[in-house]
C-alpha atoms as a PDB file:
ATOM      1  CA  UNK A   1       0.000   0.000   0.000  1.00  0.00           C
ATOM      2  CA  UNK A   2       1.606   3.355  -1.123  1.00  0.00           C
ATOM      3  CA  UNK A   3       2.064   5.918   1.808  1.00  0.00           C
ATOM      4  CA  UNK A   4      -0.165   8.862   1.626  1.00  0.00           C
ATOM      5  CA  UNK A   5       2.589  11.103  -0.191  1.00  0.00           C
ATOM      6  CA  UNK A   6       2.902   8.379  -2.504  1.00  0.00           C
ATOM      7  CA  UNK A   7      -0.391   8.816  -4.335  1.00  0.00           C
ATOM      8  CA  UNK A   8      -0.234  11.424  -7.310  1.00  0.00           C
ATOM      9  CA  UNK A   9      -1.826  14.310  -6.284  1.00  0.00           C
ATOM     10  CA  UNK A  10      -3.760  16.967  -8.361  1.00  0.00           C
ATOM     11  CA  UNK A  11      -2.507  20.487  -8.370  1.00  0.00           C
ATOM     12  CA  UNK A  12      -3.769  21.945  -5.549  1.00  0.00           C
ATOM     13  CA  UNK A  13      -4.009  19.254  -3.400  1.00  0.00           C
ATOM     14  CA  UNK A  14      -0.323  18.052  -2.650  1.00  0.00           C
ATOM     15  CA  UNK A  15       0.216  21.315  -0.657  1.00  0.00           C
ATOM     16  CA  UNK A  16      -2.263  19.220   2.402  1.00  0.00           C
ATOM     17  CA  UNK A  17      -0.185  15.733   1.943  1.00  0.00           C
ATOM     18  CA  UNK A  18       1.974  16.092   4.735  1.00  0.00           C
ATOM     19  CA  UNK A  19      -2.000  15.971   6.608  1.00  0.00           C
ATOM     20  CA  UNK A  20      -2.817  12.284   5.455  1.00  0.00           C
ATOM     21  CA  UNK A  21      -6.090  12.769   4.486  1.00  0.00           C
ATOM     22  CA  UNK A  22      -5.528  10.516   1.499  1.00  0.00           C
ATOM     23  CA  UNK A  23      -4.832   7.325   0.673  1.00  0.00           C
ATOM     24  CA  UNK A  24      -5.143   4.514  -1.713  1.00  0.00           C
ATOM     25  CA  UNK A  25      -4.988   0.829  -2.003  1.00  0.00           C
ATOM     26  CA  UNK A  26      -5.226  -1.814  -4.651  1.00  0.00           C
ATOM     27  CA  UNK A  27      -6.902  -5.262  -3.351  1.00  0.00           C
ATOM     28  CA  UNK A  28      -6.738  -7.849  -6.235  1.00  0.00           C
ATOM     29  CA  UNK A  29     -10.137  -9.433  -5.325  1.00  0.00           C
ATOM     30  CA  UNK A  30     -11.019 -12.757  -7.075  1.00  0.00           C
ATOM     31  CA  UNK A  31     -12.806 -11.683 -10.527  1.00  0.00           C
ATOM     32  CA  UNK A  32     -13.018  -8.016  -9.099  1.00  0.00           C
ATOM     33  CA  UNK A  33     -10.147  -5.960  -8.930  1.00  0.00           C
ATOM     34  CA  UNK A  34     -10.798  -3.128  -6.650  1.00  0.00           C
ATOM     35  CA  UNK A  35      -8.981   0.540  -5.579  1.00  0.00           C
ATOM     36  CA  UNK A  36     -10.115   1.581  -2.427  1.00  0.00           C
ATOM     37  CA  UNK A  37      -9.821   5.275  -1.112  1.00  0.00           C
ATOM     38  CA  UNK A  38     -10.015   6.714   2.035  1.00  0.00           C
ATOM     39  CA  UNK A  39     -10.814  10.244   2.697  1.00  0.00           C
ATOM     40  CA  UNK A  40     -11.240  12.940   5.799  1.00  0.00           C
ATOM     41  CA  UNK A  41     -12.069  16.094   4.137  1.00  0.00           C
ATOM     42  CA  UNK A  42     -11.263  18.857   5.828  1.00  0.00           C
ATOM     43  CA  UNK A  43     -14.785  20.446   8.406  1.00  0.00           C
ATOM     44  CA  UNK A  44     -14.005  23.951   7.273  1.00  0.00           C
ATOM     45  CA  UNK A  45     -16.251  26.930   8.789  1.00  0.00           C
ATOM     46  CA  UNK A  46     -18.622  29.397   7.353  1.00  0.00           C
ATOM     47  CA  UNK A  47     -18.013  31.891   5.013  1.00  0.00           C
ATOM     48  CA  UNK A  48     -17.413  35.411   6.567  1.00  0.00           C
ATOM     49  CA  UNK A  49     -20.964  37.083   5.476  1.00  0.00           C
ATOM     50  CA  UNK A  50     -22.169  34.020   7.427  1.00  0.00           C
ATOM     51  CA  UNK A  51     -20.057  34.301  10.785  1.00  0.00           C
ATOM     52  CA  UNK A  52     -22.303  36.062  13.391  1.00  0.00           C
ATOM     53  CA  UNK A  53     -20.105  35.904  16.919  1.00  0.00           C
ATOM     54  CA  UNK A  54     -22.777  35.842  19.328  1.00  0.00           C
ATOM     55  CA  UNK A  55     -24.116  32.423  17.077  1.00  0.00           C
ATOM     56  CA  UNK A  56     -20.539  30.505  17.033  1.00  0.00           C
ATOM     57  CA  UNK A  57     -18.890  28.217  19.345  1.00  0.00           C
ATOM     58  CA  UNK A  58     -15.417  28.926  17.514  1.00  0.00           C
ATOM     59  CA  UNK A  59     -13.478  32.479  17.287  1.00  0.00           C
ATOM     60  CA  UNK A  60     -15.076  33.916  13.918  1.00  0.00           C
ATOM     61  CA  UNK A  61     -11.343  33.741  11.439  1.00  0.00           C
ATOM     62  CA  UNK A  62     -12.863  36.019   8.830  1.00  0.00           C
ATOM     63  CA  UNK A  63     -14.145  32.575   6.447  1.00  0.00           C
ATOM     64  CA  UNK A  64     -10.345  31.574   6.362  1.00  0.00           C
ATOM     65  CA  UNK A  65     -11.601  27.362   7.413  1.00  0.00           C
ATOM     66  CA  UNK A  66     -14.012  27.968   4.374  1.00  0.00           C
ATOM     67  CA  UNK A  67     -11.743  29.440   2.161  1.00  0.00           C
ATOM     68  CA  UNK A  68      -9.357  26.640   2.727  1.00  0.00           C
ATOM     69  CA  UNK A  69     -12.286  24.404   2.614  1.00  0.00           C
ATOM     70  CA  UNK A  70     -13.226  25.062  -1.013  1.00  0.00           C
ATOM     71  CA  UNK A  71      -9.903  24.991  -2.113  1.00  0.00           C
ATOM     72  CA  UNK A  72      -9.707  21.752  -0.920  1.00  0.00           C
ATOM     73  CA  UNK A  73     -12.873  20.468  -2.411  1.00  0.00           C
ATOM     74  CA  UNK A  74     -11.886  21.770  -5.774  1.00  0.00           C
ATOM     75  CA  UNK A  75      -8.818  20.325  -5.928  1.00  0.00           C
ATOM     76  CA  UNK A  76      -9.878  17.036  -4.747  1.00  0.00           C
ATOM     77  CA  UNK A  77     -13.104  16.799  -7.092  1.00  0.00           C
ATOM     78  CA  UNK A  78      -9.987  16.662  -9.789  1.00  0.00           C
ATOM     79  CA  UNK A  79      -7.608  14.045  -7.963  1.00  0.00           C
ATOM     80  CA  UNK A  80     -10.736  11.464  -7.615  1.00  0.00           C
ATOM     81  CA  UNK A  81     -11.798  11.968 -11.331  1.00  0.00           C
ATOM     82  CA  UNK A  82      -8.116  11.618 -12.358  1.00  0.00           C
ATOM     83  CA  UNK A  83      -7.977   8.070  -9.368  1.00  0.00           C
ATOM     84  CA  UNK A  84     -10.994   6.990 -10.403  1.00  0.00           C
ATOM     85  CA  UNK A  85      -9.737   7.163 -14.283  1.00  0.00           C
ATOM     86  CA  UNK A  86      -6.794   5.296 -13.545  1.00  0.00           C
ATOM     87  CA  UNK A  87      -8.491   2.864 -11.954  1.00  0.00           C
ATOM     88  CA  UNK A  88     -10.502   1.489 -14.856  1.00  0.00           C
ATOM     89  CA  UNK A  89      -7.516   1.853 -17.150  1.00  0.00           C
ATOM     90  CA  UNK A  90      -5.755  -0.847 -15.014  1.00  0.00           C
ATOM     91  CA  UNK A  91      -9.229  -2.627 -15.295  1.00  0.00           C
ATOM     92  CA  UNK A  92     -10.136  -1.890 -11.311  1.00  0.00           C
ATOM     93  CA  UNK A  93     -13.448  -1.028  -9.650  1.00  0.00           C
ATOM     94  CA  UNK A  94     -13.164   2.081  -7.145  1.00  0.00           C
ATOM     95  CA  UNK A  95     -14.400   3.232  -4.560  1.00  0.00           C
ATOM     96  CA  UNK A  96     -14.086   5.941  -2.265  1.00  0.00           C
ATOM     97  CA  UNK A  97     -14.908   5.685   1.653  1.00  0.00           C
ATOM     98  CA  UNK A  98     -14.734   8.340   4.795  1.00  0.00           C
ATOM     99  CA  UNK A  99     -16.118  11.767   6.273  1.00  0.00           C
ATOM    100  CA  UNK A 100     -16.579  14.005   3.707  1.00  0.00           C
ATOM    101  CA  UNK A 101     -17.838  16.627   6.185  1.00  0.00           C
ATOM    102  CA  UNK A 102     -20.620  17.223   3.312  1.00  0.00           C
ATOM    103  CA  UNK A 103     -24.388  15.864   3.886  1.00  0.00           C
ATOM    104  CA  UNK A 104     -25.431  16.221   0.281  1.00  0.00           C
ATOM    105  CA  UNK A 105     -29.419  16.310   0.216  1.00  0.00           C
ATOM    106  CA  UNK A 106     -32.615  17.201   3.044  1.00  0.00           C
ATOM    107  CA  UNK A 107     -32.492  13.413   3.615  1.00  0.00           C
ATOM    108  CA  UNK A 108     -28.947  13.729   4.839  1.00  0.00           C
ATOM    109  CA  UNK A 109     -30.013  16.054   7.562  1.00  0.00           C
ATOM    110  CA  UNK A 110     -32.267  15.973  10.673  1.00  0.00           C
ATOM    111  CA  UNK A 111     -32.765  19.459  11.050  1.00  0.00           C
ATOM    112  CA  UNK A 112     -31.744  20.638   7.451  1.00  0.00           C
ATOM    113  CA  UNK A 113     -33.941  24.442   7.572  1.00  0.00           C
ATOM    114  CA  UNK A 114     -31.512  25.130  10.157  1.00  0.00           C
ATOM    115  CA  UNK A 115     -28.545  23.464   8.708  1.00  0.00           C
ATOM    116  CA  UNK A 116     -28.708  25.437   5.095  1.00  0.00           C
ATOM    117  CA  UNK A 117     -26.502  28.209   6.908  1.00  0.00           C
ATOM    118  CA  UNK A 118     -24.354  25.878   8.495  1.00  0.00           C
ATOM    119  CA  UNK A 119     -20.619  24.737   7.489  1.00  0.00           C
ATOM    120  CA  UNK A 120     -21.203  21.322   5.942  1.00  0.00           C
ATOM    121  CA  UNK A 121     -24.705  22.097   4.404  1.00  0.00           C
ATOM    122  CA  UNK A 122     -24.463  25.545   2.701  1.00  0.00           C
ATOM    123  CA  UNK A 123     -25.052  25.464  -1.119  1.00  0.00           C
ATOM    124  CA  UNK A 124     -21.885  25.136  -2.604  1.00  0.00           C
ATOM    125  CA  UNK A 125     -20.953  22.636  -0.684  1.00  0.00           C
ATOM    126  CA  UNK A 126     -23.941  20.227  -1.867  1.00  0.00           C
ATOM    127  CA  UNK A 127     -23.247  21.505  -5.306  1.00  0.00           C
ATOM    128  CA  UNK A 128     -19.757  20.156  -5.252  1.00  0.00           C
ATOM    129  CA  UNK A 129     -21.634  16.889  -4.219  1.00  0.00           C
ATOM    130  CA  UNK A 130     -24.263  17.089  -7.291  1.00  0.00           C
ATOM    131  CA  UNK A 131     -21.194  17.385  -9.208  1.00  0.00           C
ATOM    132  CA  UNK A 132     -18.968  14.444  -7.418  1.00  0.00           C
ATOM    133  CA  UNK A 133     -22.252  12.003  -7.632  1.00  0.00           C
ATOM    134  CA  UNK A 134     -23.359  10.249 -10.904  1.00  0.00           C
ATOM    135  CA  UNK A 135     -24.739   7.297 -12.275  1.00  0.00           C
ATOM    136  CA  UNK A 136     -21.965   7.123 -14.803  1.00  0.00           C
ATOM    137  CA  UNK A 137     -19.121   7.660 -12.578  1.00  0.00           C
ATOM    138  CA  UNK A 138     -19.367   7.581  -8.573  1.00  0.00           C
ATOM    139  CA  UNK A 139     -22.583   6.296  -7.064  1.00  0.00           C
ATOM    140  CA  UNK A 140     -23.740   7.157  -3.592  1.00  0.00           C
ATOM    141  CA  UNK A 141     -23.911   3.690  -2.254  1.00  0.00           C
ATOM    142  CA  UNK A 142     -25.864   4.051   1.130  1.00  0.00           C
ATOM    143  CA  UNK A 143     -28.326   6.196  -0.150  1.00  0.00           C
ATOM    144  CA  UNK A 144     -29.095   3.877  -3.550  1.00  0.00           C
ATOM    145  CA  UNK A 145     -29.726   1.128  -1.304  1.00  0.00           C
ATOM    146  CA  UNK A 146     -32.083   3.802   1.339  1.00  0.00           C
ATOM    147  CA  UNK A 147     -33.373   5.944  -1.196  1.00  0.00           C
ATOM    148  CA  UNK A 148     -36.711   7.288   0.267  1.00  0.00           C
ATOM    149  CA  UNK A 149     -35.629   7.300   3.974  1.00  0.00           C
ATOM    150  CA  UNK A 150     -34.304  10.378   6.228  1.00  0.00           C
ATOM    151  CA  UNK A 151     -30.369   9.037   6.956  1.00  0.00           C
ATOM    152  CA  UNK A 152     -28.987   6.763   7.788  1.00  0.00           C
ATOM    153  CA  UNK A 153     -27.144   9.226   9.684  1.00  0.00           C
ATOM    154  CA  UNK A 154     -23.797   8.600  10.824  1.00  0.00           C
ATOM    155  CA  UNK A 155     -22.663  11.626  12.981  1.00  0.00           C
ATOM    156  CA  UNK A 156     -24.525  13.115  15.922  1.00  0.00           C
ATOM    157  CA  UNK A 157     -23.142  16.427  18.003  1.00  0.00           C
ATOM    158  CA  UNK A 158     -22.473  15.483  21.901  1.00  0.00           C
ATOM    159  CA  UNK A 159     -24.789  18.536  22.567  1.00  0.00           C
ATOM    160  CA  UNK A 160     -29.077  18.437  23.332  1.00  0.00           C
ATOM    161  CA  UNK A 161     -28.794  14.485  23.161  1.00  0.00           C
ATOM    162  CA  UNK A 162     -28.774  14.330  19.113  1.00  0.00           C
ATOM    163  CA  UNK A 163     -27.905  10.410  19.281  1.00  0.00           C
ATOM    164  CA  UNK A 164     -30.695   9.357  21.502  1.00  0.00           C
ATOM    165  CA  UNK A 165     -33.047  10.970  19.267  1.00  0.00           C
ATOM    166  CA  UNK A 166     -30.954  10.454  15.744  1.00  0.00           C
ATOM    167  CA  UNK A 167     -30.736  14.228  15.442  1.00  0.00           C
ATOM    168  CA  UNK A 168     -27.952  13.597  12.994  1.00  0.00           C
ATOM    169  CA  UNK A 169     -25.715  14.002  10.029  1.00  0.00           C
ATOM    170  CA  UNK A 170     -24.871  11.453   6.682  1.00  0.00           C
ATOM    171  CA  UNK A 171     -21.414  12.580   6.128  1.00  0.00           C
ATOM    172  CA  UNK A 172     -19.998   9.440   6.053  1.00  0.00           C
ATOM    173  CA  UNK A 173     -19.889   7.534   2.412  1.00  0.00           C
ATOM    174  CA  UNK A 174     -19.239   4.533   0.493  1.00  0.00           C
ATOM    175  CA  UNK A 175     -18.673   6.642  -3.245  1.00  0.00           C
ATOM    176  CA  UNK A 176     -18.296   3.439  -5.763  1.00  0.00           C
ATOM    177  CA  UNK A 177     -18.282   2.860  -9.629  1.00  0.00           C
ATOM    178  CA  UNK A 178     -21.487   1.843 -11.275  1.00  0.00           C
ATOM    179  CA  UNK A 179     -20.829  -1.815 -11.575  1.00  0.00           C
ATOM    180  CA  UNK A 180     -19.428  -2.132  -7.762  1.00  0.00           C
ATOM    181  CA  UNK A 181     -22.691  -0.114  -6.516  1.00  0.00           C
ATOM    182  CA  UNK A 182     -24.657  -2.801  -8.089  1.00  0.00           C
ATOM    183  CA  UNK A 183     -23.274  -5.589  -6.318  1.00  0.00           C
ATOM    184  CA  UNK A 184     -24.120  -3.989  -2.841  1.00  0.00           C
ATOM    185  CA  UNK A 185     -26.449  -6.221  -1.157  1.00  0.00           C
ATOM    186  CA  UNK A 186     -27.000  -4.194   2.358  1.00  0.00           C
ATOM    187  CA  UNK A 187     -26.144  -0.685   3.903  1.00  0.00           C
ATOM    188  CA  UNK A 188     -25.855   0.013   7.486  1.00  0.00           C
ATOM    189  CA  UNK A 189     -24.915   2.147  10.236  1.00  0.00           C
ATOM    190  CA  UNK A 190     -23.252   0.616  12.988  1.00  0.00           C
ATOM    191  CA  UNK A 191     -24.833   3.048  15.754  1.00  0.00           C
ATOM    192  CA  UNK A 192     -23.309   0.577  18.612  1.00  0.00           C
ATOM    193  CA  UNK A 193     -20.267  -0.796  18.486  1.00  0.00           C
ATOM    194  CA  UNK A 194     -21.522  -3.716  21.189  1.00  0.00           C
ATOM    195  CA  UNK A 195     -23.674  -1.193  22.884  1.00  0.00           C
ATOM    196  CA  UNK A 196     -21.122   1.428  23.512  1.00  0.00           C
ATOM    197  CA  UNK A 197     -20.957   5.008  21.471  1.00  0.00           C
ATOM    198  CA  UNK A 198     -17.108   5.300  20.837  1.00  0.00           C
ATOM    199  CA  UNK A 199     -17.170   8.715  18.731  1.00  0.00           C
ATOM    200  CA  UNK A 200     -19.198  11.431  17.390  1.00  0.00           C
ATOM    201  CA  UNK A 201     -19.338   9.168  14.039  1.00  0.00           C
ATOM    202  CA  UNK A 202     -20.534   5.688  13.570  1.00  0.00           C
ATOM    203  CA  UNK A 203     -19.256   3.232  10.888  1.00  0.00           C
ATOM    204  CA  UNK A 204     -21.027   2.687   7.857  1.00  0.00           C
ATOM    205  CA  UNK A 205     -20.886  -0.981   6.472  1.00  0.00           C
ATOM    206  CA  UNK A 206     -21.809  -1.834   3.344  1.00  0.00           C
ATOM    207  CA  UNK A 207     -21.853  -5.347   1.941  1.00  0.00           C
ATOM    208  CA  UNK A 208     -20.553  -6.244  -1.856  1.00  0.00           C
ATOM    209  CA  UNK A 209     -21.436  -9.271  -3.477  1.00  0.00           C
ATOM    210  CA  UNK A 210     -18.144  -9.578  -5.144  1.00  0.00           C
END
């Protein structure tokens, strides 16, 4: 497996290697060759015209975790196109797993009127997913399995007991190529790990028929 600052990065992006958020692996799977990704995508913050003090938990930086934020998602959106690309030249499936600190649609969000001026739901963040998200080139696992439900959500805050009542987040995927998303058979969200919460995140398990 290639250390993260192994993997070919896209302009833009090699300036956060030294961070790990990135890596990539090559499992030669019996009649399915596979590349499997790992992301953590940076949380970011709001954009400055957003930041109200009297509203925010953290010191209000101007929009300088957004900025960073959205150059991060720009440059990525180009290293997984240019991954994913390589992949199926060498014949491999791929598919991308981790926190994308992005909850795409309303389903992806308990409380998504509030959320829509919140870091991790505002509009260009969801637009970067509508443009990450196809059924030609990276399909949203979990939610083609669960496609009418709210969730499942896989992050809760630690504040107004948002886990007992599954006031959550989906920011948590399994982002696969067409063929590979057909071959899931179940999607789930391991809320407790043998009954004990361990994080602010759950895992999400999906189940390939491959």
């Amino acid at each position: 497996m290639p250390a993260p600052d192994e993997v070919p990065l896209a302009r833009g992006l090699s300036r956060h290697a030294h961070e790990g958020r990135y890596v990539e692996v090559d499992l030669d799977l019996p009649g399915t060759p596979l590349t499997v990704a790992s992301l953590y995508l940076p949380k970011g913050g709001l954009p400055a015209h957003l930041q109200v003090p009297a509203r925010m938990r953290e010191k209000p930086d101007g929009g300088a975790r957004y900025e960073r934020k959205m150059r991060f998602l720009a440059a990525f959106a180009r290293q997984l196109t240019r991954s994913r690309r390589a992949a199926a030249g060498r014949g491999r499936e791929f598919v991308l797993l981790g926190d994308l600190n992005v909850a795409h649609t309303r389903q992806d969000v308990a409380a998504w009127r509030r959320a829509q001026t919140s870091e991790g739901f505002l509009p260009e963040e969801r637009a970067w997913m509508d443009d990450l998200v196809s059924p030609r080139t990276l399909v949203d696992v979990v939610r083609s399995v669960h496609p009418d439900v709210a969730g499942p959500y896989s992050w809760w805050s630690w504040l107004g007991r948002a886990y007992e009542r599954d006031a959550g987040w989906r920011i948590d995927y399994h982002l696969a190529t067409p063929r590979l998303a057909r071959t899931a058979v179940s999607a789930v969200v391991d809320r407790d790990h043998r009954g004990v919460r361990l994080s602010d995140h759950s895992p999400v398990v999906v189940d390939y028929d491959v």
